[in-house]
N, C-alpha and C. Protein backbone atom coordinates (compact mmCIF):
# COMPACT_ATOMS: atom_id res chain seq x y z
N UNK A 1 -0.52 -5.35 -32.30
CA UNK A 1 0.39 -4.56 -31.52
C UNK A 1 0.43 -3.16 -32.14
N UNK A 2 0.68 -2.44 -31.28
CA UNK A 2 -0.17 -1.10 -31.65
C UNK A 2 2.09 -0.53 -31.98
N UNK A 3 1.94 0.75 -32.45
CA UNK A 3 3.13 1.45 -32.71
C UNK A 3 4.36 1.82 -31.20
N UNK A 4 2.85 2.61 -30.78
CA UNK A 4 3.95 2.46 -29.50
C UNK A 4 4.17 1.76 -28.50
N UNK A 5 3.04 0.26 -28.36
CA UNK A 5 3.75 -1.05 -28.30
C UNK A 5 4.85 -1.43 -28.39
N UNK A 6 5.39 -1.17 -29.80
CA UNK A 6 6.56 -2.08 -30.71
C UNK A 6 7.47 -0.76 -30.14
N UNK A 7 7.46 0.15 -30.01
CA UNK A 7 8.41 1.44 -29.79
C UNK A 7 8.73 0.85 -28.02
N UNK A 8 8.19 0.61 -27.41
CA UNK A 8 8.24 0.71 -25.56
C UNK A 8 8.82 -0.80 -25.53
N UNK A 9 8.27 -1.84 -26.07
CA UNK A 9 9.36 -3.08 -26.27
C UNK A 9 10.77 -3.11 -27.31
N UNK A 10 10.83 -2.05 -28.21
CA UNK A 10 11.92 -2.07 -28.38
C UNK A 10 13.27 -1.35 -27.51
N UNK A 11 12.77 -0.09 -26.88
CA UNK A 11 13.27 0.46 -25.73
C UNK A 11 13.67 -0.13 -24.35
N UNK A 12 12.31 -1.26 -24.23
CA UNK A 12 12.86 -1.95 -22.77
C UNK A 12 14.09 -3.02 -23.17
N UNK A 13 14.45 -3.25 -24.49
CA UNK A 13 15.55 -4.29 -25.26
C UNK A 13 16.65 -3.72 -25.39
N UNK A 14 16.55 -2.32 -25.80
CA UNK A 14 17.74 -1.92 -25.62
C UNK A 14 18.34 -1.40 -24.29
N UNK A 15 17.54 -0.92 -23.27
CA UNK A 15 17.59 -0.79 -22.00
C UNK A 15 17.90 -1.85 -21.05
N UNK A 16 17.56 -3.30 -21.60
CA UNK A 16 18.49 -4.83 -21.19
C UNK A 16 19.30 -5.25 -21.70
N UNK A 17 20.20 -4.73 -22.99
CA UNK A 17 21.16 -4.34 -23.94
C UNK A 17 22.32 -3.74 -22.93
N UNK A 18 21.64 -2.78 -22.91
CA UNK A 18 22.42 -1.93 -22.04
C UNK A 18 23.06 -2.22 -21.02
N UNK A 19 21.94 -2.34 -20.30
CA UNK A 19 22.89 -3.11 -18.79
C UNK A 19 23.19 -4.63 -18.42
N UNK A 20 23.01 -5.45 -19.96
CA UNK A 20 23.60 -6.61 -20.08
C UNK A 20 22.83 -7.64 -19.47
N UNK A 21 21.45 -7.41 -19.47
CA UNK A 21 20.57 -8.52 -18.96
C UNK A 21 20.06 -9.61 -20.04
N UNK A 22 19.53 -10.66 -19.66
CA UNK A 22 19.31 -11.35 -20.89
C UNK A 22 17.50 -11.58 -20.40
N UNK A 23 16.77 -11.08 -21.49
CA UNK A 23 15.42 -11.27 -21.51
C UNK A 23 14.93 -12.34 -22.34
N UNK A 24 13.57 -12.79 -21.76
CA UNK A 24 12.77 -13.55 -22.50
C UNK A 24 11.49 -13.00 -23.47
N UNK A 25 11.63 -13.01 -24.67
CA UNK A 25 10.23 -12.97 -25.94
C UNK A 25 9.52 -13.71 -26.03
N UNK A 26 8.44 -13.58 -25.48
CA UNK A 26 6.86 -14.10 -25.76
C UNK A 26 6.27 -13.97 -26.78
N UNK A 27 6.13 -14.08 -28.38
CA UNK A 27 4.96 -14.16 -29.53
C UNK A 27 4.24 -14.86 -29.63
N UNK A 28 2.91 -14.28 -29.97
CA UNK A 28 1.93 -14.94 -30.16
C UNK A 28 2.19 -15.42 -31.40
N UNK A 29 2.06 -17.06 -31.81
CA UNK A 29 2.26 -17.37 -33.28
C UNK A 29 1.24 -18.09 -33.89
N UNK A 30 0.13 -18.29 -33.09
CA UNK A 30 -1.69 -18.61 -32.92
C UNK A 30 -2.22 -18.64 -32.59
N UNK A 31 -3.26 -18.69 -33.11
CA UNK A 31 -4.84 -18.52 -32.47
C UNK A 31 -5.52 -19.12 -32.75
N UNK A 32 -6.16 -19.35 -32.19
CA UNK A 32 -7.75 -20.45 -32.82
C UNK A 32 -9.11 -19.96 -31.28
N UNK A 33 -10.12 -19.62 -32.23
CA UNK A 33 -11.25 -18.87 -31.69
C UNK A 33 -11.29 -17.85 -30.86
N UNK A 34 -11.67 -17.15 -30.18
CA UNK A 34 -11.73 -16.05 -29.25
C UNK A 34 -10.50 -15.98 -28.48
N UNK A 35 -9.60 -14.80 -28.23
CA UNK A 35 -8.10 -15.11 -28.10
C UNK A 35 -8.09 -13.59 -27.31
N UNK A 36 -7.58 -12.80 -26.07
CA UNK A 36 -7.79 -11.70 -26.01
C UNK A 36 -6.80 -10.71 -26.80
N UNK A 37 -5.20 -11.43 -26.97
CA UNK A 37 -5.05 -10.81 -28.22
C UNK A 37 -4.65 -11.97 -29.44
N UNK A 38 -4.07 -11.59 -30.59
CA UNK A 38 -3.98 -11.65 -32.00
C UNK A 38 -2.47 -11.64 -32.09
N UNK A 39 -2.18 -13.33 -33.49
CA UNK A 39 -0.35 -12.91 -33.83
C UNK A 39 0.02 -11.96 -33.75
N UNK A 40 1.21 -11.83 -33.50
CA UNK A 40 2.34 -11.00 -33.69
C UNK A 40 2.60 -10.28 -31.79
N UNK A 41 1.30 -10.19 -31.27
CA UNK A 41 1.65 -9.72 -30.32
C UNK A 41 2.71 -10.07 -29.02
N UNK A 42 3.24 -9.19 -28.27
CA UNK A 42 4.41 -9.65 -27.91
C UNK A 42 4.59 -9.04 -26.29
N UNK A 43 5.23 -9.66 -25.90
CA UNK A 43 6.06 -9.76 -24.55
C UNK A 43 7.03 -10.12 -24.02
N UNK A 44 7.57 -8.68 -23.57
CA UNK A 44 8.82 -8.59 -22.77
C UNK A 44 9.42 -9.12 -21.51
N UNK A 45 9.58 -10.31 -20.88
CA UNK A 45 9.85 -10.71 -19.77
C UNK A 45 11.39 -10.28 -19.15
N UNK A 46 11.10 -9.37 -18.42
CA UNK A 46 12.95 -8.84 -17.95
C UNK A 46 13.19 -9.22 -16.77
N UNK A 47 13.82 -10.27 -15.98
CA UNK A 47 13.83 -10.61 -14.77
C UNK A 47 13.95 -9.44 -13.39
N UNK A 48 14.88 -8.01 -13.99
CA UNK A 48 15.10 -7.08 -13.05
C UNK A 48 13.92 -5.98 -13.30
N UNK A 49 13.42 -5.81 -14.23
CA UNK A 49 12.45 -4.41 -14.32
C UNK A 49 10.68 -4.79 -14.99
N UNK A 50 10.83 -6.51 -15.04
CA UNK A 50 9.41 -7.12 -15.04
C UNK A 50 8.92 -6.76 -16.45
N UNK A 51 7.85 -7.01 -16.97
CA UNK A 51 7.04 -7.57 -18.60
C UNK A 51 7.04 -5.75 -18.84
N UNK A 52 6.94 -5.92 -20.12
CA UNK A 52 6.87 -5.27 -21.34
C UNK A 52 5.81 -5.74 -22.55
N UNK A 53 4.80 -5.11 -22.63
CA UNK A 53 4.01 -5.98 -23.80
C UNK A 53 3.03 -7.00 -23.01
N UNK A 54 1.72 -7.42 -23.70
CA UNK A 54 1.35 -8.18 -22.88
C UNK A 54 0.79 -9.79 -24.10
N UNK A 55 0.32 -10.64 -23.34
CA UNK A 55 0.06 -11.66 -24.16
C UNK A 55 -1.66 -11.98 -24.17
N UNK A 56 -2.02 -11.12 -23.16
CA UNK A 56 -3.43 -11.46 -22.54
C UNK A 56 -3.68 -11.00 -21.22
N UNK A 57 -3.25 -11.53 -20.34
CA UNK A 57 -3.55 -11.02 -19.01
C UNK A 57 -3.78 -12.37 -18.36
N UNK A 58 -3.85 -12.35 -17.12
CA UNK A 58 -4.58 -13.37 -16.06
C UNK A 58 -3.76 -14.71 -16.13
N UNK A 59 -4.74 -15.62 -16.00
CA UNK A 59 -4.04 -16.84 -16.00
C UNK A 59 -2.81 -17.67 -17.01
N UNK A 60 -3.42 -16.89 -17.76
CA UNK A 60 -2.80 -17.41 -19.47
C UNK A 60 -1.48 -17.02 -19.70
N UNK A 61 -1.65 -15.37 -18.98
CA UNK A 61 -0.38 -15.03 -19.38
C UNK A 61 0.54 -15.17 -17.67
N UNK A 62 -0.19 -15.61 -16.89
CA UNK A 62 1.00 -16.06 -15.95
C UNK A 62 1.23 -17.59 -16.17
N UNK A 63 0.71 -18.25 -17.53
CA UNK A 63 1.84 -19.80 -17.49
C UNK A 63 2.77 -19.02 -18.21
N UNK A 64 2.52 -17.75 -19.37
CA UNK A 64 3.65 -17.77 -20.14
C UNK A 64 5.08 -17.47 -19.01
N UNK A 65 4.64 -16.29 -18.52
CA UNK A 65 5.77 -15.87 -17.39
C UNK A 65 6.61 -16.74 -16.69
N UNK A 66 6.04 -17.81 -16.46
CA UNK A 66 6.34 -19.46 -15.48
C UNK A 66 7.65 -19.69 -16.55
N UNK A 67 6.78 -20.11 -17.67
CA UNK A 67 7.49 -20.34 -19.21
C UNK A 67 8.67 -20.02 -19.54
N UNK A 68 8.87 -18.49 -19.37
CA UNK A 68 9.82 -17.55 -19.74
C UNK A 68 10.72 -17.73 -18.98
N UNK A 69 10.88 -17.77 -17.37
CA UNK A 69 11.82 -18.14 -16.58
C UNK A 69 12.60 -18.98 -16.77
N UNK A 70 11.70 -19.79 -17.09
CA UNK A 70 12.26 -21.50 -17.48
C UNK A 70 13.33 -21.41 -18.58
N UNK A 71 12.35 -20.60 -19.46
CA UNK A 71 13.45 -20.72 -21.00
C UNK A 71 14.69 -19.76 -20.55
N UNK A 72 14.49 -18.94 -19.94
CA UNK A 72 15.78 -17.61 -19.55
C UNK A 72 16.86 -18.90 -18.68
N UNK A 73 16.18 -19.76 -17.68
CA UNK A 73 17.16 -20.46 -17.09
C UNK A 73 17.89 -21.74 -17.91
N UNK A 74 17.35 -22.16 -18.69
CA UNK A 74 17.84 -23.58 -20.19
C UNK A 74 18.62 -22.60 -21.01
N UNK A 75 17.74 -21.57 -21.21
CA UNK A 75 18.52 -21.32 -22.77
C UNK A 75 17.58 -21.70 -23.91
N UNK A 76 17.02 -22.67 -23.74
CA UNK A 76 16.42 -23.21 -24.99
C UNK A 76 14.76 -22.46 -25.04
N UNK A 77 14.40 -22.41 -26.57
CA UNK A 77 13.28 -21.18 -26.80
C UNK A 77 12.14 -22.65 -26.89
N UNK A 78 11.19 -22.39 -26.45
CA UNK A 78 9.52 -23.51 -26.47
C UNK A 78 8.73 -22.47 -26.90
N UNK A 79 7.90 -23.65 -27.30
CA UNK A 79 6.51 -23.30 -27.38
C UNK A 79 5.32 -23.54 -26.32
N UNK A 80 4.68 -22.46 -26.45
CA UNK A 80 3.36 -23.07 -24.90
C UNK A 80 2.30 -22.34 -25.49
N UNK A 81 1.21 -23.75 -25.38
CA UNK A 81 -0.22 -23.24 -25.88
C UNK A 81 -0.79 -23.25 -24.72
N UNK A 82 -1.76 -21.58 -24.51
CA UNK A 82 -2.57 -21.40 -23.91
C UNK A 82 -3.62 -21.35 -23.75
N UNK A 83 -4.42 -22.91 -23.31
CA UNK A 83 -6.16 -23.11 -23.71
C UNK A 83 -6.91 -22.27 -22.68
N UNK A 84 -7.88 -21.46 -22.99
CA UNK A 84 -8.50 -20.81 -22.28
C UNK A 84 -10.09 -21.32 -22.60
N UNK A 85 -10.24 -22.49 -23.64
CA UNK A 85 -11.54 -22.91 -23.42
C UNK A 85 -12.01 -23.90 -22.33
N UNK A 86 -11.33 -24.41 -21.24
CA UNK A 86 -11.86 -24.82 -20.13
C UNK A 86 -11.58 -24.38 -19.00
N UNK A 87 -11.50 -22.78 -18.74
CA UNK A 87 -11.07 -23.08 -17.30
C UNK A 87 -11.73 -22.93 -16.31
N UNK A 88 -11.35 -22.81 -14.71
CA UNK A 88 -12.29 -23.51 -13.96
C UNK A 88 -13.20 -22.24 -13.68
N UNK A 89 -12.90 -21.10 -14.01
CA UNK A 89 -14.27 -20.22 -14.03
C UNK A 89 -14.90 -19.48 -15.22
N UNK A 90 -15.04 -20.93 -16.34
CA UNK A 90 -15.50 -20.65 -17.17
C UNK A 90 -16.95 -19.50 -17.34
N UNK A 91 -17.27 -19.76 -16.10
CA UNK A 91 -18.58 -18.55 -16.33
C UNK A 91 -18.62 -16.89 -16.52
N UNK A 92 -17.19 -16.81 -16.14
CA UNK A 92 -16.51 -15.62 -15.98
C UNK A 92 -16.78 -15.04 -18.18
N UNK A 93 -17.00 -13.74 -17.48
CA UNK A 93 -17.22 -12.93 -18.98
C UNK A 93 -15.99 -12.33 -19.68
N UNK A 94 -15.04 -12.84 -18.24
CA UNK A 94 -13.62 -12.13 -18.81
C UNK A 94 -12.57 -13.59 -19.41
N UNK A 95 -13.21 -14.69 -19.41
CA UNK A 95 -13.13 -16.15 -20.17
C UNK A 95 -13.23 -15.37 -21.43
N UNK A 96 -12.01 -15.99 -22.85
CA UNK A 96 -12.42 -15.79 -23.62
C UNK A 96 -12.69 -17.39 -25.00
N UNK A 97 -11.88 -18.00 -24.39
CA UNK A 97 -12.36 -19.59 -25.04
C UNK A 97 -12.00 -19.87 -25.80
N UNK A 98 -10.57 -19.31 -26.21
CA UNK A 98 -9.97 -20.06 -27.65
C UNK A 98 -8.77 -20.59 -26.86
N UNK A 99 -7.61 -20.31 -27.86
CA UNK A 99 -6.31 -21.05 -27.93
C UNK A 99 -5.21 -20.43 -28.31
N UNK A 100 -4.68 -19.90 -27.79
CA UNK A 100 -2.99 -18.91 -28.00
C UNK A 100 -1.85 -20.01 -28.55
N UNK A 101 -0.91 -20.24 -29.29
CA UNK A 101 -0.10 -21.08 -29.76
C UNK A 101 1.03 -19.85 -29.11
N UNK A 102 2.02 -19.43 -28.40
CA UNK A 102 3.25 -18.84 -27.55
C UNK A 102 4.80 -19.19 -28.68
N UNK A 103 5.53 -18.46 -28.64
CA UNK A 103 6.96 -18.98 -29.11
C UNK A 103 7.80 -18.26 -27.81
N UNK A 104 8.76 -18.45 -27.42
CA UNK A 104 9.23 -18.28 -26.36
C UNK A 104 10.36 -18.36 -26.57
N UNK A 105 11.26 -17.59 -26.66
CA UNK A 105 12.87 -17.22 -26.66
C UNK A 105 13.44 -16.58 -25.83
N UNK A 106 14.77 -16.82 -25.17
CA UNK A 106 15.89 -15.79 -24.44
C UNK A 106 16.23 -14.93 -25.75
N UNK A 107 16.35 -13.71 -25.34
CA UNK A 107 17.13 -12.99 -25.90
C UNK A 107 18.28 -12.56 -25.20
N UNK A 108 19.28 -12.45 -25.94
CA UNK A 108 20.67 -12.01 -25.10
C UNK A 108 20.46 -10.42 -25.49
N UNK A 109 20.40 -9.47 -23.88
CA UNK A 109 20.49 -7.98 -23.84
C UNK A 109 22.08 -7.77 -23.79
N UNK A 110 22.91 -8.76 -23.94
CA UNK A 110 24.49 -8.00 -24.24
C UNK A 110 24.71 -7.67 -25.51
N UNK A 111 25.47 -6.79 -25.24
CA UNK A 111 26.20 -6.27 -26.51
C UNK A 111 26.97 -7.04 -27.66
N UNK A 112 26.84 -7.46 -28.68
CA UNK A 112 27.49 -8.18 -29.13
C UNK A 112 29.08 -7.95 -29.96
């Protein structure tokens, strides 16, 4: 995650802070083989003004999104691994064939 990555997701947090929304955090907390990104990286899921940060792109990162809803509607933070070594258009060059390990939390944007 690059600087002003971590600067534009900390801004969209305090900007759901602000107007009292409660968002979901996406980290990457593994990897195993070809991954399009690397730990630490992160994503912002805001139900009113949409992602911040990304986890990957495409399929992978629309289970996390699925994910995030889910956890924003429980409350409770999961984990979701994203296998990208079988999928069904594996021939694709934009396949990258490893394994994302996800941590997944609500964050409360109210004020405390």
């Amino acid at each position: 995650m690059t600087h002003d990555d971590d600067k534009s997701l900390r801004e969209a947090l305090q900007t759901a802070r602000e107007a009292g929304r409660r968002c979901a955090l996406a980290t990457i907390v593994g990897t195993k083989g070809s991954t399009p990104r690397k730990v630490g990286a992160r994503m912002l899921v805001d139900p009113e003004t949409g992602l911040v940060g990304t986890v990957g792109g495409g399929c992978g990162e629309a289970e996390v999104i699925a994910a995030a809803h889910e956890v924003l509607k429980t409350g409770t933070a999961r984990r979701v691994r994203v296998d990208l070594t079988d999928d069904f258009v594996s021939w694709s060059p934009a396949v990258c064939g490893g394994v994302m390990d996800i941590f997944l939390e609500a964050v409360d944007g109210r004020a405390s």
